[in-house]
PDB file of N, CA and C in Angstrom:
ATOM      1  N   UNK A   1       0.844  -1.159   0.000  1.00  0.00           N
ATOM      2  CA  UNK A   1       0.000   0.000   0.000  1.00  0.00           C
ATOM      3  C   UNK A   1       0.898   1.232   0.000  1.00  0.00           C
ATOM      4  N   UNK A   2       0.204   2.317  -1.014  1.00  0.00           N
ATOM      5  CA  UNK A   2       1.252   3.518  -0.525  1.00  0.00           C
ATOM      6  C   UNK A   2       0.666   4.615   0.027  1.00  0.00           C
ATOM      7  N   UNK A   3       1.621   5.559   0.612  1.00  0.00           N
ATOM      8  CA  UNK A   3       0.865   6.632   1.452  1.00  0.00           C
ATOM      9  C   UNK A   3       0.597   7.729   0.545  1.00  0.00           C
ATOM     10  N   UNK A   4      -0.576   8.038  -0.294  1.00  0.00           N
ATOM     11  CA  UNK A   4       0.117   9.533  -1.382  1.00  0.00           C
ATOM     12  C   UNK A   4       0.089  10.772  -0.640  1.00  0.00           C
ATOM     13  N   UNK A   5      -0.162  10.387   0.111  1.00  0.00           N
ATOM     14  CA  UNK A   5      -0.606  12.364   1.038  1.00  0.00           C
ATOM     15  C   UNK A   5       1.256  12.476   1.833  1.00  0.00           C
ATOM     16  N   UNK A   6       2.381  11.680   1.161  1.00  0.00           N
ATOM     17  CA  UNK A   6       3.482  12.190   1.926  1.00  0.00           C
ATOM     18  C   UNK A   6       4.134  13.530   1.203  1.00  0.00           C
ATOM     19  N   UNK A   7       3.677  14.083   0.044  1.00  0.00           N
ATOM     20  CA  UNK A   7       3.836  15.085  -0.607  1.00  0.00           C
ATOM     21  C   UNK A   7       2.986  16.455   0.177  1.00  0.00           C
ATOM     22  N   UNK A   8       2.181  16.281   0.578  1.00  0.00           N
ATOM     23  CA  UNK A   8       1.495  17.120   0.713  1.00  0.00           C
ATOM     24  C   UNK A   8       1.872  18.314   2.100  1.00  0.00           C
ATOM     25  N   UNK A   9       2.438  17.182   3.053  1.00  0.00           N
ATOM     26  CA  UNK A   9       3.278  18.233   3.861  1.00  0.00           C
ATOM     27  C   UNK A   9       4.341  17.801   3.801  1.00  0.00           C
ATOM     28  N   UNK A  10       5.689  18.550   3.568  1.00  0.00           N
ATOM     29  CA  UNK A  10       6.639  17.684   3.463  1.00  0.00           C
ATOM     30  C   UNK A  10       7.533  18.032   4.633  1.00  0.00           C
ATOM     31  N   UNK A  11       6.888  19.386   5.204  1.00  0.00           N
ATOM     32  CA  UNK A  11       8.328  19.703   6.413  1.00  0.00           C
ATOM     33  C   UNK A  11       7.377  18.944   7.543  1.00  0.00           C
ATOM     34  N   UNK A  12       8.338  18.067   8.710  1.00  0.00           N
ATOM     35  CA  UNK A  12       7.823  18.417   9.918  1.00  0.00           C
ATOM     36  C   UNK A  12       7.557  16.143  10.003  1.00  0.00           C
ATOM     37  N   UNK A  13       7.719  15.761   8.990  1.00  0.00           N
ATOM     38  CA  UNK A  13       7.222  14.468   9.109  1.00  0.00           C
ATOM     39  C   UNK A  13       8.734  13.480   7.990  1.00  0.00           C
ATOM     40  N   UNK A  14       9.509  12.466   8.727  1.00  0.00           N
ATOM     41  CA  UNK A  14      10.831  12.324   8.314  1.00  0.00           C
ATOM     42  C   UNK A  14      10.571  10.584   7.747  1.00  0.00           C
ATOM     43  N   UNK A  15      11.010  10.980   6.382  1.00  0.00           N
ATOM     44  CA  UNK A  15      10.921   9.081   5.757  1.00  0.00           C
ATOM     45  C   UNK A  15       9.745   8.545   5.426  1.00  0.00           C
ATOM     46  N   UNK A  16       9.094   9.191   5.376  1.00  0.00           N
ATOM     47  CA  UNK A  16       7.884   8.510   4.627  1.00  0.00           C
ATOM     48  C   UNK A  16       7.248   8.073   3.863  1.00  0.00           C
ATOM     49  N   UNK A  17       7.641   7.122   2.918  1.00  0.00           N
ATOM     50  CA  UNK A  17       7.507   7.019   1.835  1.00  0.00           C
ATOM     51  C   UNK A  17       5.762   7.205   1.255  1.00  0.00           C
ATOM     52  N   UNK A  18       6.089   7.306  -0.294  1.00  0.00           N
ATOM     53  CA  UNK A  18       5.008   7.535  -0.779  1.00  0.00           C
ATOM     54  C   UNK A  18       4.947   7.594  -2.289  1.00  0.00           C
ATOM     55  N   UNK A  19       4.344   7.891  -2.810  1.00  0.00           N
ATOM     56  CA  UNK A  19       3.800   7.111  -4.349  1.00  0.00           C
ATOM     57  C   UNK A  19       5.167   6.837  -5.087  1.00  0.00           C
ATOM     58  N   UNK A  20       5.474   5.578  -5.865  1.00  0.00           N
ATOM     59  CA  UNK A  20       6.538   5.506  -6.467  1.00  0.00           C
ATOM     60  C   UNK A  20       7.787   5.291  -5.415  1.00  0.00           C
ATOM     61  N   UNK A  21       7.382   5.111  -4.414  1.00  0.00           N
ATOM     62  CA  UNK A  21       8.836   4.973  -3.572  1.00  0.00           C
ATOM     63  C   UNK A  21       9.295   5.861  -3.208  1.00  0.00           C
ATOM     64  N   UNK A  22       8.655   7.405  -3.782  1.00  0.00           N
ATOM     65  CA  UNK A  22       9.411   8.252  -3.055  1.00  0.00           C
ATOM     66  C   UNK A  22       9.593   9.010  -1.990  1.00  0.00           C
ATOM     67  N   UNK A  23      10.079   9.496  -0.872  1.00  0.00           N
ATOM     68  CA  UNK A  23      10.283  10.125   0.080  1.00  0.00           C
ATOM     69  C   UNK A  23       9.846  11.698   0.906  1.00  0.00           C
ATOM     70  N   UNK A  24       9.245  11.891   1.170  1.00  0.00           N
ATOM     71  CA  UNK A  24       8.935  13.433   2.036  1.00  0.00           C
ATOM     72  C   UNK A  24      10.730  14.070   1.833  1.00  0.00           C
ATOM     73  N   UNK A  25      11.532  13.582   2.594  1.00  0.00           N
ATOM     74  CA  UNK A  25      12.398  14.271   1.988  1.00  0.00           C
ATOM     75  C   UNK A  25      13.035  14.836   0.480  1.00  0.00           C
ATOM     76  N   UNK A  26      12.253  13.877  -0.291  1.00  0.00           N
ATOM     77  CA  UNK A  26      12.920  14.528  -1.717  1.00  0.00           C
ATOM     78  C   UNK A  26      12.172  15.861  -1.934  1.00  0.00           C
ATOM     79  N   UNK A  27      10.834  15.802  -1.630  1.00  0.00           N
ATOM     80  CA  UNK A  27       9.955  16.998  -1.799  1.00  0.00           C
ATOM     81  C   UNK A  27      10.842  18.328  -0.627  1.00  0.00           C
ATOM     82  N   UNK A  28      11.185  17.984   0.337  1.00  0.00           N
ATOM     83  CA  UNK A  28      12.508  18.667   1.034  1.00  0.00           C
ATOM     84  C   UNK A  28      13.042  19.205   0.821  1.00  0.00           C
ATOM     85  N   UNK A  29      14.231  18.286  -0.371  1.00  0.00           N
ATOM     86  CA  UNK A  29      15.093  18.316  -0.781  1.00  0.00           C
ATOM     87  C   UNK A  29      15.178  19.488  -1.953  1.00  0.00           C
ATOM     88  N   UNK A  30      13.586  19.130  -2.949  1.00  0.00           N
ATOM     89  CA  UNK A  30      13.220  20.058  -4.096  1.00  0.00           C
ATOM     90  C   UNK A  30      13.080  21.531  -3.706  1.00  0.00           C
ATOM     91  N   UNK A  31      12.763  21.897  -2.473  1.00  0.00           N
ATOM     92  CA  UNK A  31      12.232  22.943  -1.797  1.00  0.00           C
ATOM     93  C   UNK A  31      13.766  23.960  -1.230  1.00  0.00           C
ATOM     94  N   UNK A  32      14.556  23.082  -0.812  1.00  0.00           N
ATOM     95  CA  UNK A  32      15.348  23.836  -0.590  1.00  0.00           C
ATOM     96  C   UNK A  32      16.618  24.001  -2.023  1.00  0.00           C
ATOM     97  N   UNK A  33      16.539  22.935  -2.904  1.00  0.00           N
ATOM     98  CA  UNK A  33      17.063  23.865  -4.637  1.00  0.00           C
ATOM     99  C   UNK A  33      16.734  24.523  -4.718  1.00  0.00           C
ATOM    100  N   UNK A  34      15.580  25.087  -4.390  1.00  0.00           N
ATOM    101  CA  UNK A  34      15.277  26.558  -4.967  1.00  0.00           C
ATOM    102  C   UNK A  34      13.886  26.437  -5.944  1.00  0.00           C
ATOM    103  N   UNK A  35      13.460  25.230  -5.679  1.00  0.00           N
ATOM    104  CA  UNK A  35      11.656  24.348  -6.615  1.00  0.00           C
ATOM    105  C   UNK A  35      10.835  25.847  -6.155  1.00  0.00           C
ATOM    106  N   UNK A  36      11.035  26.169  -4.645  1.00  0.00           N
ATOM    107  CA  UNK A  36       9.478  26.978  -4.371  1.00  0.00           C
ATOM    108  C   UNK A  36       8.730  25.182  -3.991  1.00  0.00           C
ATOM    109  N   UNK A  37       7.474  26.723  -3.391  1.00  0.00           N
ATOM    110  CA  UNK A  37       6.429  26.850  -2.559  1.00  0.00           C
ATOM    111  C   UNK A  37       5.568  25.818  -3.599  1.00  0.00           C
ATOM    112  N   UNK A  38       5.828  26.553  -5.114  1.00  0.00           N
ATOM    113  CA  UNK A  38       4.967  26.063  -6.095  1.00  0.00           C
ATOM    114  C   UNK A  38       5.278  24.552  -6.850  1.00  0.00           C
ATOM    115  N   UNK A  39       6.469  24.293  -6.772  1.00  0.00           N
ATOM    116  CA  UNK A  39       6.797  23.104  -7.307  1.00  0.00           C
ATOM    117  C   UNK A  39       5.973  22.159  -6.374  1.00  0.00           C
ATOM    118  N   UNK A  40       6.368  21.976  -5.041  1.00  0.00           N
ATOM    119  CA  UNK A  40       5.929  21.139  -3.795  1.00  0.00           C
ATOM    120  C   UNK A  40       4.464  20.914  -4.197  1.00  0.00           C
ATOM    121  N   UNK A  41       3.401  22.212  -4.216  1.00  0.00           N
ATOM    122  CA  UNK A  41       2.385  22.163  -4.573  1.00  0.00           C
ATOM    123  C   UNK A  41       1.595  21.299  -6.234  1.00  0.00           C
ATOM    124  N   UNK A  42       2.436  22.048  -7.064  1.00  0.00           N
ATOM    125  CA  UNK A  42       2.209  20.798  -8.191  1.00  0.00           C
ATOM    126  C   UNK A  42       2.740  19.674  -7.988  1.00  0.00           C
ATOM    127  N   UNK A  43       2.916  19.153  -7.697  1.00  0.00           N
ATOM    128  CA  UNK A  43       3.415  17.620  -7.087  1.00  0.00           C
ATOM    129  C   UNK A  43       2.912  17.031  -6.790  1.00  0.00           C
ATOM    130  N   UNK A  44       2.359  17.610  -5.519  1.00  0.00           N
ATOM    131  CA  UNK A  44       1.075  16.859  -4.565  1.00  0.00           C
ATOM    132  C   UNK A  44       0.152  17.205  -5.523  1.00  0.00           C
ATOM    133  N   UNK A  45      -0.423  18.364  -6.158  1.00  0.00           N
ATOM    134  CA  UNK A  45      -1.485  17.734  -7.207  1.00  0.00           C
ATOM    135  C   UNK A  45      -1.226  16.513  -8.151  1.00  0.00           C
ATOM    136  N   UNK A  46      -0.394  16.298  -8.850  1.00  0.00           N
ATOM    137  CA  UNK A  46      -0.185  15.799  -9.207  1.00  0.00           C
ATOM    138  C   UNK A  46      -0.511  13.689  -8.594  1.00  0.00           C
ATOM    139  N   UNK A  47       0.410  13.763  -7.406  1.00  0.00           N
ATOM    140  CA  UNK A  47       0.481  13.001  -6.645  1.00  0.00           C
ATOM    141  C   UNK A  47      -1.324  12.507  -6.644  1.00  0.00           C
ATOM    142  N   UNK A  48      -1.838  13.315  -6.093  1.00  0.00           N
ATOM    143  CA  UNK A  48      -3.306  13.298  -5.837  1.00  0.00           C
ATOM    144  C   UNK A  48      -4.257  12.575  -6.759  1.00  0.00           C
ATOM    145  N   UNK A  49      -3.900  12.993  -7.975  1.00  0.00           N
ATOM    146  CA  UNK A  49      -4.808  12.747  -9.637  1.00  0.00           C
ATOM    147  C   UNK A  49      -3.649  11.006  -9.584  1.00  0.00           C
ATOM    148  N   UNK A  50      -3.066  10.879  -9.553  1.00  0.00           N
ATOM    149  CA  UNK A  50      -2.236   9.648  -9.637  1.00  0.00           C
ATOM    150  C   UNK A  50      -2.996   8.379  -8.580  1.00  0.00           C
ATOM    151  N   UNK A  51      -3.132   9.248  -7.200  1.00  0.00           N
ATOM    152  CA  UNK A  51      -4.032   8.409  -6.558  1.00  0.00           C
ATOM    153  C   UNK A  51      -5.092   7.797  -7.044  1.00  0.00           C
ATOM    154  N   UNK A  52      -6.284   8.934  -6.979  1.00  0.00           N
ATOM    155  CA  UNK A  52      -7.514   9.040  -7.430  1.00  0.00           C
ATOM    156  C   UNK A  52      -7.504   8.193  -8.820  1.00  0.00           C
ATOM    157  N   UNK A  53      -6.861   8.436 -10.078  1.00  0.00           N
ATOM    158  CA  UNK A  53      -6.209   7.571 -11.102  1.00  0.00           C
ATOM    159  C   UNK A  53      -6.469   5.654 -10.696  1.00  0.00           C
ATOM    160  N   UNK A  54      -5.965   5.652  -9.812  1.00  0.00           N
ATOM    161  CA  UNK A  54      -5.385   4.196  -9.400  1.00  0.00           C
ATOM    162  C   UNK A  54      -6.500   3.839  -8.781  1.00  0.00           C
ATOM    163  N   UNK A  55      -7.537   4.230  -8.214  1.00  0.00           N
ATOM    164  CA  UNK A  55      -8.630   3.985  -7.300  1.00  0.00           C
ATOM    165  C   UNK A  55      -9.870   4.101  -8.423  1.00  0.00           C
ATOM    166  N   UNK A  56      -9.511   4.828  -9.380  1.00  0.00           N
ATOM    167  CA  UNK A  56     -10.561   4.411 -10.346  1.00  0.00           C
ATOM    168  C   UNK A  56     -10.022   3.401 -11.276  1.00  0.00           C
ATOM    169  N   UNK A  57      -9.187   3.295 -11.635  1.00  0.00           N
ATOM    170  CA  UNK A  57      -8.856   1.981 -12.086  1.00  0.00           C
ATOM    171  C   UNK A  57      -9.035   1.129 -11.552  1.00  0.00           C
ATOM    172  N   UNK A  58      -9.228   0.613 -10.053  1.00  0.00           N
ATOM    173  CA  UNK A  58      -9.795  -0.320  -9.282  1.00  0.00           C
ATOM    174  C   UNK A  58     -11.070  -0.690  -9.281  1.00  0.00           C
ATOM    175  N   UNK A  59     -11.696   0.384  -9.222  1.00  0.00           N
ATOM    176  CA  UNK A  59     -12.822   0.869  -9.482  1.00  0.00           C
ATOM    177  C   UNK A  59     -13.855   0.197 -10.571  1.00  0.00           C
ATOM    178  N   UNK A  60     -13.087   0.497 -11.482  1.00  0.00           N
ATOM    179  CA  UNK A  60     -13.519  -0.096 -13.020  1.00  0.00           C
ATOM    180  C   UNK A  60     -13.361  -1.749 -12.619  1.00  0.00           C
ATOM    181  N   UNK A  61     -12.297  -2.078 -12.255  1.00  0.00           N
ATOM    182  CA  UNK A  61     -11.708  -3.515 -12.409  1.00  0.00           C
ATOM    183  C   UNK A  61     -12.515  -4.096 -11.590  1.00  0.00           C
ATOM    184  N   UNK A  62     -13.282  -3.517 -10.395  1.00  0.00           N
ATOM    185  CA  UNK A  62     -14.055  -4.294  -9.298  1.00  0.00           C
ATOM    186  C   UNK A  62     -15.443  -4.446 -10.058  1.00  0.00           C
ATOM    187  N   UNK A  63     -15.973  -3.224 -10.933  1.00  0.00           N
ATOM    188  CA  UNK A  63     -17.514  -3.164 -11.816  1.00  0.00           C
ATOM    189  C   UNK A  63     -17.239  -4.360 -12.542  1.00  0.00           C
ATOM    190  N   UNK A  64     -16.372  -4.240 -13.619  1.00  0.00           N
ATOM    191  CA  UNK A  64     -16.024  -5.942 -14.292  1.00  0.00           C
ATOM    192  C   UNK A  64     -15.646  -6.900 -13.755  1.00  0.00           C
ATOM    193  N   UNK A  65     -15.642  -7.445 -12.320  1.00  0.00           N
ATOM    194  CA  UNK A  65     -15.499  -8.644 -11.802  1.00  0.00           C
ATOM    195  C   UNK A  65     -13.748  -9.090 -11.778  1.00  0.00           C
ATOM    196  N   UNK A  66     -12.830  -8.611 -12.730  1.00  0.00           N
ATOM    197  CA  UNK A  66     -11.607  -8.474 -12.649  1.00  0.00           C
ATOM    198  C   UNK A  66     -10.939  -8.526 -11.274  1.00  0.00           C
ATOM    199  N   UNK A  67     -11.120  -7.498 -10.728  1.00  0.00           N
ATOM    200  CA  UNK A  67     -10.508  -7.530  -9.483  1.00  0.00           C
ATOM    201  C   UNK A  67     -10.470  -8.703  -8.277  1.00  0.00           C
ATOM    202  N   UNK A  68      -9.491  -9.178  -7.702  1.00  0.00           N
ATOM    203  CA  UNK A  68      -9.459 -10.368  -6.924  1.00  0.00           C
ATOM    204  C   UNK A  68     -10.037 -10.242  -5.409  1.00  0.00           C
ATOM    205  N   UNK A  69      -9.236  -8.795  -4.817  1.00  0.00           N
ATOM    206  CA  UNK A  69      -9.839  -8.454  -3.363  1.00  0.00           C
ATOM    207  C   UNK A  69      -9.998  -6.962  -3.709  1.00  0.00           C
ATOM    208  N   UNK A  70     -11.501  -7.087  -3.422  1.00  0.00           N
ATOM    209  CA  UNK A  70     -12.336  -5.370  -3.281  1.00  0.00           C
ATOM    210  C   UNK A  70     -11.897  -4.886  -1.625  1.00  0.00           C
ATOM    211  N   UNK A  71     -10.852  -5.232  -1.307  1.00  0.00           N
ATOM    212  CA  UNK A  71     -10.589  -4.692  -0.227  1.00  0.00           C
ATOM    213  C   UNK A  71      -9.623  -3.583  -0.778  1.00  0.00           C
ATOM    214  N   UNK A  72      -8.868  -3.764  -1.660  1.00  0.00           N
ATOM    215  CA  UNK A  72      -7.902  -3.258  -2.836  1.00  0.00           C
ATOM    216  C   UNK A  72      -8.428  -1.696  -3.061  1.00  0.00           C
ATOM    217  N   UNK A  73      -9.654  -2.001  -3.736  1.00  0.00           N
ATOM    218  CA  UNK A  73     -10.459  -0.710  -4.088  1.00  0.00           C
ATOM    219  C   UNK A  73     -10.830  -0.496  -2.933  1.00  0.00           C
ATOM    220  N   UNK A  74     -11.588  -0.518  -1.695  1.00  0.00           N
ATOM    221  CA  UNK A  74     -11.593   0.218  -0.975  1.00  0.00           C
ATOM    222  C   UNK A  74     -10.604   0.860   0.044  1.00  0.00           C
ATOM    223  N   UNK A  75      -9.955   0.419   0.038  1.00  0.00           N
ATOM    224  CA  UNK A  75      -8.376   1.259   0.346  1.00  0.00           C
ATOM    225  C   UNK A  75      -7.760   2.197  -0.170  1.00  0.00           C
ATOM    226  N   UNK A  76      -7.760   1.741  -1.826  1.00  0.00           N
ATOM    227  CA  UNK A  76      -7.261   2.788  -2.652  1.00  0.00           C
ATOM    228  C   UNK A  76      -8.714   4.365  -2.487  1.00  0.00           C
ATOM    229  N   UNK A  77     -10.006   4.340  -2.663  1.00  0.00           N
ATOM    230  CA  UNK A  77     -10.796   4.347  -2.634  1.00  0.00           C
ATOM    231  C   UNK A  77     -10.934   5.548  -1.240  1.00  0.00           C
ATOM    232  N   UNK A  78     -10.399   5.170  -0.268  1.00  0.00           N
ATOM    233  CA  UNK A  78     -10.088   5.875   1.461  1.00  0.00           C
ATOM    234  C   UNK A  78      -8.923   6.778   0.721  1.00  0.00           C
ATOM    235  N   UNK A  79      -7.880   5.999   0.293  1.00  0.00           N
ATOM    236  CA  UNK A  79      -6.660   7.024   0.300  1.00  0.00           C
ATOM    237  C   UNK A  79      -7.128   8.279  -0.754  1.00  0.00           C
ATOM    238  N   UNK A  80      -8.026   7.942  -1.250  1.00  0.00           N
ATOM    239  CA  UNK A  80      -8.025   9.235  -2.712  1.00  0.00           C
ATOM    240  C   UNK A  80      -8.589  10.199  -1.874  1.00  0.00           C
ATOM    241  N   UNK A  81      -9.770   9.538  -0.772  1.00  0.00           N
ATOM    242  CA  UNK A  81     -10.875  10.643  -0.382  1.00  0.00           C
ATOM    243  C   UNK A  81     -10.317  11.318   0.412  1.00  0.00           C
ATOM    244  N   UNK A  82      -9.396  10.447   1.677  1.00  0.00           N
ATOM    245  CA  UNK A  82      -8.490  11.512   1.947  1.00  0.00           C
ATOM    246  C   UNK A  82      -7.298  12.238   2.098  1.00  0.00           C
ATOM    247  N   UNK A  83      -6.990  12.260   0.750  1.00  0.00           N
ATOM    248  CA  UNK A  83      -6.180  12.830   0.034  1.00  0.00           C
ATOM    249  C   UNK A  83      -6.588  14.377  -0.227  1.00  0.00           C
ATOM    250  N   UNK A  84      -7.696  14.011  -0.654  1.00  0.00           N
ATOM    251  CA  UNK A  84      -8.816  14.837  -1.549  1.00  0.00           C
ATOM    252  C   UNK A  84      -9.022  16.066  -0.512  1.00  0.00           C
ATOM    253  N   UNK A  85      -9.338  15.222   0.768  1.00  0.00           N
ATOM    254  CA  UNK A  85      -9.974  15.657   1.922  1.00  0.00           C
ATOM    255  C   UNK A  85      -8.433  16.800   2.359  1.00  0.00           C
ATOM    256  N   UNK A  86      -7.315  16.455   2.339  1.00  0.00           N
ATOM    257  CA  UNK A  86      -6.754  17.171   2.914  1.00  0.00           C
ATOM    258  C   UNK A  86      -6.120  18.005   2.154  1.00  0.00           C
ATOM    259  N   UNK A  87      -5.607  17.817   0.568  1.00  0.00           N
ATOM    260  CA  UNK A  87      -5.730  18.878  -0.345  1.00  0.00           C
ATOM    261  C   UNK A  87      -6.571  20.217  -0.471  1.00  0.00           C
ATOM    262  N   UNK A  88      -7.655  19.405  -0.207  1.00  0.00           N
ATOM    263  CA  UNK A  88      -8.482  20.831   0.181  1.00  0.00           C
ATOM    264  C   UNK A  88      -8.953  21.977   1.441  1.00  0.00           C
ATOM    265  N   UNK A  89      -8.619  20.824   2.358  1.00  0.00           N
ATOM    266  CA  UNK A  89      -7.759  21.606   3.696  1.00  0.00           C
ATOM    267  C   UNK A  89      -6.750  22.365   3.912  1.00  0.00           C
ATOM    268  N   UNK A  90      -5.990  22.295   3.421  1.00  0.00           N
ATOM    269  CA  UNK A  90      -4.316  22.962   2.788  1.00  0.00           C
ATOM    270  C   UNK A  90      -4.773  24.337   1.818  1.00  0.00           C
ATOM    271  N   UNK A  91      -5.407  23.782   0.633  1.00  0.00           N
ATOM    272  CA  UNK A  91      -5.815  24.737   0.202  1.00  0.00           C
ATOM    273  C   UNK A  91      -6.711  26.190   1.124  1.00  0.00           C
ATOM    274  N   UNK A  92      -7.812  26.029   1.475  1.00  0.00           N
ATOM    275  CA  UNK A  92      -8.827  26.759   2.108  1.00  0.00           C
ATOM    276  C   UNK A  92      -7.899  27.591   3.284  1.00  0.00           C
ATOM    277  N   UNK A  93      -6.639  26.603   3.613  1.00  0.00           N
ATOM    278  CA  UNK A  93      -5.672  27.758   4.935  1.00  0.00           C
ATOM    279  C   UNK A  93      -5.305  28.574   4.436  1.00  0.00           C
ATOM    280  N   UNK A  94      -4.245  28.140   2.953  1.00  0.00           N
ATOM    281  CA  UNK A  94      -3.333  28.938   2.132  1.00  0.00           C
ATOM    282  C   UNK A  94      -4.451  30.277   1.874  1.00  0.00           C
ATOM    283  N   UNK A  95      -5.139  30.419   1.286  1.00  0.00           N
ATOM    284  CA  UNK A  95      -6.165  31.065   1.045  1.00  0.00           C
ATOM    285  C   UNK A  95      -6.646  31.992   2.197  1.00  0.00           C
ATOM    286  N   UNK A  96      -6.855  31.600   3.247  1.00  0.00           N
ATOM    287  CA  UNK A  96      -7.635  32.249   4.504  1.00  0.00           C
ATOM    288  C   UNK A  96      -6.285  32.925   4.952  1.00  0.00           C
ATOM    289  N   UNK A  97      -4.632  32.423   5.186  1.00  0.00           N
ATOM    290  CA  UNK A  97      -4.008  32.950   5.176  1.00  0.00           C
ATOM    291  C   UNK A  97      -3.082  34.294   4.163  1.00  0.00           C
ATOM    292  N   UNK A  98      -3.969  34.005   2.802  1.00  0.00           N
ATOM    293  CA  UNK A  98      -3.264  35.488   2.331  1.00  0.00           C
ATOM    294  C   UNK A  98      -4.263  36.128   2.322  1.00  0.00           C
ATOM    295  N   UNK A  99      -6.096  35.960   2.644  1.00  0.00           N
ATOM    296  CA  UNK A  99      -6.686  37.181   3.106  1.00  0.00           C
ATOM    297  C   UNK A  99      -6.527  37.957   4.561  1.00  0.00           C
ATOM    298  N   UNK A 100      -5.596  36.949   4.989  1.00  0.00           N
ATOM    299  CA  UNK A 100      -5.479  37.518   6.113  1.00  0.00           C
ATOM    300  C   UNK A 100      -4.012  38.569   6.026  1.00  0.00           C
ATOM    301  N   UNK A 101      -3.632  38.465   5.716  1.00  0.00           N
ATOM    302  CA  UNK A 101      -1.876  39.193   4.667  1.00  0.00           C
ATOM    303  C   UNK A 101      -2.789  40.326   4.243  1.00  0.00           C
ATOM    304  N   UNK A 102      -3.876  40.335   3.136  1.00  0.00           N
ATOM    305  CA  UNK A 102      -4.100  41.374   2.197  1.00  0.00           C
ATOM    306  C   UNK A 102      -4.788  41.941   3.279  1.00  0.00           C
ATOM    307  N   UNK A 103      -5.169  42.048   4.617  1.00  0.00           N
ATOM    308  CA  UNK A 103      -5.797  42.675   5.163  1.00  0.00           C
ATOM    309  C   UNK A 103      -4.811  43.809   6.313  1.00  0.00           C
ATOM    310  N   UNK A 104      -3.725  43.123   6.406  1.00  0.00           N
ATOM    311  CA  UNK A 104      -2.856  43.590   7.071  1.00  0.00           C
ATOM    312  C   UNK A 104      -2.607  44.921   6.462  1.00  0.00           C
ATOM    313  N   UNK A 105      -2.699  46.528   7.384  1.00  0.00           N
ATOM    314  CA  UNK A 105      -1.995  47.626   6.955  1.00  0.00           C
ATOM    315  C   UNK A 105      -1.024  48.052   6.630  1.00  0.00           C
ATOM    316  N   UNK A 106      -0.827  48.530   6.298  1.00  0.00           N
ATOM    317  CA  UNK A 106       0.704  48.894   4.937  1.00  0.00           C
ATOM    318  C   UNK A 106       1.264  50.070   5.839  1.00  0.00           C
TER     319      UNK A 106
END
C-alpha cells in the first residue's frame, strides 16, 4: 500500500515514503534547490490525480469482476478521499491565510 498524502506536507514528518517509492524528503530536498512553494504544490497535485487515477482503475476492475480483493479498491478508494480531503484543507488555509496578509496595513 502507498501513502500519497506524503507530498502534501513535506516539512515536519521524516521518511515517509510515498507514491513511487518516493520520500517526504525529496519533496525537502526540491524545496530547498530553490523548486518553491509552487513546485511542492504541483506535485502533490499531481500526486493526488495519480491516486484518485489508481482507485478508479480499481474501481472499473471491481464493476467488471476483474478484481481479486475489493478490499484493494476500498483502500485505494479511502486514500483518494483523503487525500482529496486534505488537499483541500491545505488549500482553504493557504487562502484564509493570504486574506489575512491582504488585510494587514501597509
Amino acid at each position: 500500500m502507498t501513502a500519497p498524502l506524503s507530498g502534501v506536507l513535506p516539512v515536519g514528518v521524516s521518511a515517509v515514503t510515498g507514491v513511487a517509492g518516493s520520500t517526504n524528503a525529496d519533496a525537502v530536498t526540491s524545496t530547498s534547490n530553490g523548486d518553491g512553494f509552487a513546485s511542492v504544490l504541483a506535485s502533490t497535485f499531481d500526486k493526488l490525480q495519480s491516486t484518485q487515477n489508481a482507485a478508479d482503475t480499481l474501481g472499473a476492475q471491481a464493476a467488471t469482476g476483474d478484481l481479486k480483493d475489493v478490499h484493494d479498491y476500498i483502500i485505494a478508494r479511502t486514500e483518494a478521499s483523503l487525500a482529496t480531503e486534505m488537499v483541500v484543507t491545505f488549500k482553504n488555509k493557504a487562502v484564509e491565510a493570504f486574506n489575512e496578509i491582504m488585510r494587514m496595513p501597509v
